[in-house]
Every structure is written in structure tokens, then in C-alpha cells.
N, C-alpha and C. Protein backbone atom coordinates (compact mmCIF):
# COMPACT_ATOMS: atom_id res chain seq x y z
N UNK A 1 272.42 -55.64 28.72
CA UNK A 1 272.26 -56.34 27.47
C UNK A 1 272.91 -57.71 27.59
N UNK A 2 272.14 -58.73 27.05
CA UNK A 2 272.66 -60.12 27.85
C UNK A 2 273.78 -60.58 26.20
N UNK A 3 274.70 -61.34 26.42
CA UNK A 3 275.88 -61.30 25.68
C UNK A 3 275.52 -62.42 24.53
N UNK A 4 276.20 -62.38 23.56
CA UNK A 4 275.93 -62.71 22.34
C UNK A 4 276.17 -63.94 22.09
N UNK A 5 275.71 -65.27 21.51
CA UNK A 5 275.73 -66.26 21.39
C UNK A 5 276.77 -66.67 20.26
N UNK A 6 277.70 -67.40 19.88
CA UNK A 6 278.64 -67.98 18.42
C UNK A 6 277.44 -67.99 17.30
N UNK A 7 278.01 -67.31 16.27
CA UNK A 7 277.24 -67.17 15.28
C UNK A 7 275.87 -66.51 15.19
N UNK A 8 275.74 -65.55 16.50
CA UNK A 8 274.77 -64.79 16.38
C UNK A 8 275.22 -63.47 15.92
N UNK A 9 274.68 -62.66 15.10
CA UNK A 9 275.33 -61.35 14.85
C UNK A 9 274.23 -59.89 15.17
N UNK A 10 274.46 -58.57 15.28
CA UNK A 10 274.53 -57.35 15.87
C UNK A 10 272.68 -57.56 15.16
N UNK A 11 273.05 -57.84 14.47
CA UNK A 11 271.17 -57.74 13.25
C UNK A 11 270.05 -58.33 13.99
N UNK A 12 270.69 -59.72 14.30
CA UNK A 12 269.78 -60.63 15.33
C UNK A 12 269.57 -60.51 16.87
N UNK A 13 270.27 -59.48 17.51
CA UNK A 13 270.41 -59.36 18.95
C UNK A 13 269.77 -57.97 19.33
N UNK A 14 270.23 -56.77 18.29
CA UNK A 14 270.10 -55.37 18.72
C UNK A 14 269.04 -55.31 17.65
N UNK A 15 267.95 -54.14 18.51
CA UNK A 15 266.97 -53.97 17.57
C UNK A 15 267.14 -52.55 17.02
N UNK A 16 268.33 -51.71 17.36
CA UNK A 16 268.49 -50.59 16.75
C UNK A 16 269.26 -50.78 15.64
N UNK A 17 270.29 -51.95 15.76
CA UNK A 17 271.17 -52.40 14.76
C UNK A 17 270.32 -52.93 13.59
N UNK A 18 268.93 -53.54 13.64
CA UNK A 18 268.06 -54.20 12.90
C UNK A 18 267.33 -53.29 12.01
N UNK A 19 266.97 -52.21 12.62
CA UNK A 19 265.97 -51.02 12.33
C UNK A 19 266.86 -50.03 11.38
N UNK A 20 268.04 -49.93 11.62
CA UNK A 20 269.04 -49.31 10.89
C UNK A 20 269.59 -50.36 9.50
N UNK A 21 269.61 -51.21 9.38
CA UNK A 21 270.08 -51.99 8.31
C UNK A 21 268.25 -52.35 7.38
N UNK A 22 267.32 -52.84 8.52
CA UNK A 22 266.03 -52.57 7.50
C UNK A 22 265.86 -51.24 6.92
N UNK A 23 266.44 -50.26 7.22
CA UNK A 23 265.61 -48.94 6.47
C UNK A 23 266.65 -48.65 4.97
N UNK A 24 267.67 -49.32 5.19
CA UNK A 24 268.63 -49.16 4.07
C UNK A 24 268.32 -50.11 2.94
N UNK A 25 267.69 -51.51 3.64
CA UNK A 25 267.65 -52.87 2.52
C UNK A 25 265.92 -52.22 1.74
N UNK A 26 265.46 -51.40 2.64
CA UNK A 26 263.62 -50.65 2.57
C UNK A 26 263.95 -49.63 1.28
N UNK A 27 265.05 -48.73 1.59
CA UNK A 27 265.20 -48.05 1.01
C UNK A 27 265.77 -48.08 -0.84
N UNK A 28 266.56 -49.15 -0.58
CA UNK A 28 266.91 -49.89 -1.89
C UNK A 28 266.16 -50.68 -2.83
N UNK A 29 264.63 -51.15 -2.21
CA UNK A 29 263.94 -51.60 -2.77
C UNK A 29 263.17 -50.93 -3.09
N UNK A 30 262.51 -49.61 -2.39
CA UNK A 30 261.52 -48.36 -2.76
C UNK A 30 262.39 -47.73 -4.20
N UNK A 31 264.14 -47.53 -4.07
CA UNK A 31 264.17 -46.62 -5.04
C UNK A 31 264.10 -48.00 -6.81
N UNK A 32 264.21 -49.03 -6.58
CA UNK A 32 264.46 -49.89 -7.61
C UNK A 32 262.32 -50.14 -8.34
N UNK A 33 261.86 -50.30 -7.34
CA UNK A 33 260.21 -49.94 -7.92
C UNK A 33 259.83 -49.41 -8.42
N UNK A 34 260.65 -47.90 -8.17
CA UNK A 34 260.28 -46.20 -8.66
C UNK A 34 260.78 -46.08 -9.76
N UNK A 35 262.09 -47.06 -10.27
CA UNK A 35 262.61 -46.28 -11.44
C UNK A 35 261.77 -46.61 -12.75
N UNK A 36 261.79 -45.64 -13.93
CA UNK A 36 260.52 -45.57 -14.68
C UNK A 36 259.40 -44.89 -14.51
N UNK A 37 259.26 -44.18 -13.15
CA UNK A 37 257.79 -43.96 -13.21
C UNK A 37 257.81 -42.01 -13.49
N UNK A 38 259.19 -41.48 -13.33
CA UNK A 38 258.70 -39.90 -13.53
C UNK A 38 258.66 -39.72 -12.33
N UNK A 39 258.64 -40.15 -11.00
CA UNK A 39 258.17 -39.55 -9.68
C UNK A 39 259.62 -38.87 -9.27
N UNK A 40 259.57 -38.21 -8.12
CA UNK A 40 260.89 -37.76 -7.46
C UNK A 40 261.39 -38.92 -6.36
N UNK A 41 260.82 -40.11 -6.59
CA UNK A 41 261.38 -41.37 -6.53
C UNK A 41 262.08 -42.02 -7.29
N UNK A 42 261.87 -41.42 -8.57
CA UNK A 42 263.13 -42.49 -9.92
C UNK A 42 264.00 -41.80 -10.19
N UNK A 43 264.82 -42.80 -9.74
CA UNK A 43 266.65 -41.88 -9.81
C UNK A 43 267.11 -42.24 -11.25
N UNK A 44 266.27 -42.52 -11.65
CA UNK A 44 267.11 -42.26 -13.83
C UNK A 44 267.04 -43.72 -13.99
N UNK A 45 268.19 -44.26 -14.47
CA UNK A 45 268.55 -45.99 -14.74
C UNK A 45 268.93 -46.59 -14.19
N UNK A 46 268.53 -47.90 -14.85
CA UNK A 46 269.05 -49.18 -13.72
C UNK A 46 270.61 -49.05 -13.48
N UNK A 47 271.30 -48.52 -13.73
CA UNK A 47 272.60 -48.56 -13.83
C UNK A 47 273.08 -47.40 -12.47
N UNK A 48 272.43 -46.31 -12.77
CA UNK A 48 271.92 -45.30 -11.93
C UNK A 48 271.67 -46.08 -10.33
N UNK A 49 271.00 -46.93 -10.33
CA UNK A 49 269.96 -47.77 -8.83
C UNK A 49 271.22 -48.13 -8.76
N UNK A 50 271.75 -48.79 -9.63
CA UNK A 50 272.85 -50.18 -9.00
C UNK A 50 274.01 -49.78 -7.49
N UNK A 51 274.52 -48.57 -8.77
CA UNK A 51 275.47 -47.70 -8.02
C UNK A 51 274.79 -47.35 -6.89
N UNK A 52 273.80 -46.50 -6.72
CA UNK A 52 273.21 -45.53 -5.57
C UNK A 52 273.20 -46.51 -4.29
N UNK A 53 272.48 -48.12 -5.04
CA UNK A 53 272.50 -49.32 -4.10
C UNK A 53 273.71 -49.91 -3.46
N UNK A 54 274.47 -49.96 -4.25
CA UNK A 54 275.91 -50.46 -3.69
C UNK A 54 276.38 -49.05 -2.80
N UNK A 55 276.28 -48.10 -2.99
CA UNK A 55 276.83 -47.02 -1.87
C UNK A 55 275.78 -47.25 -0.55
N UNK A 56 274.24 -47.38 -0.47
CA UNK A 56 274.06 -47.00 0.43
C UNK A 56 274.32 -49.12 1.29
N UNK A 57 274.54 -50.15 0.24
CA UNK A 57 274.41 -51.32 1.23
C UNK A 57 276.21 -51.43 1.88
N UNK A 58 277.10 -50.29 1.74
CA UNK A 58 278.37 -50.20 1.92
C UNK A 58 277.79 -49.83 3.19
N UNK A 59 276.76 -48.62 3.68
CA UNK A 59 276.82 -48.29 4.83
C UNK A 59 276.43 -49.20 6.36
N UNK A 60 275.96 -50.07 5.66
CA UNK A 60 275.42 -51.63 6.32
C UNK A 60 276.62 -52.03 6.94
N UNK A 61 277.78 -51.54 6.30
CA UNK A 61 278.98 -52.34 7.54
C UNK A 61 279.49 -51.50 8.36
N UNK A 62 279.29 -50.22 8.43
CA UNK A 62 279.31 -49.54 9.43
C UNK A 62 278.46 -49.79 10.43
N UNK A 63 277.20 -50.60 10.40
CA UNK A 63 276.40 -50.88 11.52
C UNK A 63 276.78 -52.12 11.75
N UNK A 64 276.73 -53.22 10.91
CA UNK A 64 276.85 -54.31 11.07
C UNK A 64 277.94 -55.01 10.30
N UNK A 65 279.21 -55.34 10.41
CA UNK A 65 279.66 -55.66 9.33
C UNK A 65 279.78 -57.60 9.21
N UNK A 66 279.55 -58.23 10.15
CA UNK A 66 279.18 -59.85 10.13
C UNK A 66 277.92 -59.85 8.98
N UNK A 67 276.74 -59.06 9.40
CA UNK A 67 275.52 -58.71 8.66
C UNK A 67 276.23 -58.89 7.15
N UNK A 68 276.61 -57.61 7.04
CA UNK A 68 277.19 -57.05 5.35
C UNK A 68 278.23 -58.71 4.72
N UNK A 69 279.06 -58.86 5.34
CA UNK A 69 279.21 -59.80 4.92
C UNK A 69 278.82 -61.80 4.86
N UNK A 70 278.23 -61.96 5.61
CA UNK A 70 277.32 -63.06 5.70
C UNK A 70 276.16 -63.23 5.28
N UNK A 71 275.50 -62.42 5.30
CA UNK A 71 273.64 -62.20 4.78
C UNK A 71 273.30 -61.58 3.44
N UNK A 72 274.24 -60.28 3.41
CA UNK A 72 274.37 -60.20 1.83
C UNK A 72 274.98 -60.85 0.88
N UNK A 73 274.01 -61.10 -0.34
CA UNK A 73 274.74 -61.81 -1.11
C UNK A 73 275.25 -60.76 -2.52
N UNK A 74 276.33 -60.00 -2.62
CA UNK A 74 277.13 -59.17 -3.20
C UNK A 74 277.61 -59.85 -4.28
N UNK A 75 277.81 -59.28 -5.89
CA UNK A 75 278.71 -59.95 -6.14
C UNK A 75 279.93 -58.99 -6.34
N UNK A 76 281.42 -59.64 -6.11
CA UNK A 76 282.75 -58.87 -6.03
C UNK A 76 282.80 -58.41 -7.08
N UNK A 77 284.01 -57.40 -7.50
CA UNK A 77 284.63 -56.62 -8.16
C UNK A 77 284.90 -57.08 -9.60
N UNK A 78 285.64 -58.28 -8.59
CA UNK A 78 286.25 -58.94 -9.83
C UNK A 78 285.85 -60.29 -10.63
N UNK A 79 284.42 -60.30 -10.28
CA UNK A 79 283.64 -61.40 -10.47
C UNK A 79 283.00 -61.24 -12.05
């Protein structure tokens, strides 16, 4: 694996690292479409998505964490 360039990060180099952070950003947008519709795709309320979303884009820094924090745009806690 040829070595990583300044300011390149794990998202842009590894394509397992890529494939693993698309199925989570995939996944967050499938369940936010669904909500409203009655399917065993709509997880209840928007309030409901938010949370479910913020747990699974937490797992994004376990793969990538330059990713999680540079590319996502989050807002903090205490914002």
C-alpha cells in the first residue's frame, strides 16, 4: 500500500475505509426518506432519526476519525 500524502485522509486512500463510511452516510439518508411512510424503514420521528443518526455517524470515527472530523459538518453539544 503506497503511503499517504499531507492532508490526505483513510476515506481518500483506502477503499474499504470508503465503503465502510459510505454505507453509514447511505444508511442515514435511507432511514431520514423513510420516516413518515409506515414502512419497517420509519423509525418514528425526526427527533427519533436525529439521535439514531448521530449514534451511527459516531461510528465513522472508529474507521476514520480525520474523516469524522474534517468532512463532517456536526453541530457541537454546546452549540
Amino acid at each position: 500500500m503506497k503511503e499517504r500524502q499531507p492532508g490526505q485522509i483513510k476515506y481518500d486512500t483506502n477503499k474499504s475505509v470508503r465503503s465502510k463510511v459510505d454505507k453509514i452516510l447511505h444508511d442515514c439518508v435511507v432511514m431520514f426518506a423513510n420516516l413518515g411512510t409506515n414502512t419497517p424503514l420509519d423509525v418514528g420521528t425526526k427527533e427519533d432519526a436525529k439521535r439514531i443518526e448521530k449514534e451511527k455517524l459516531e461510528g465513522i470515527k472508529d474507521i476514520d476519525l480525520d474523516f469524522y472530523n474534517d468532512r463532517l459538518l456536526l453541530k457541537k453539544e454546546d452549540e
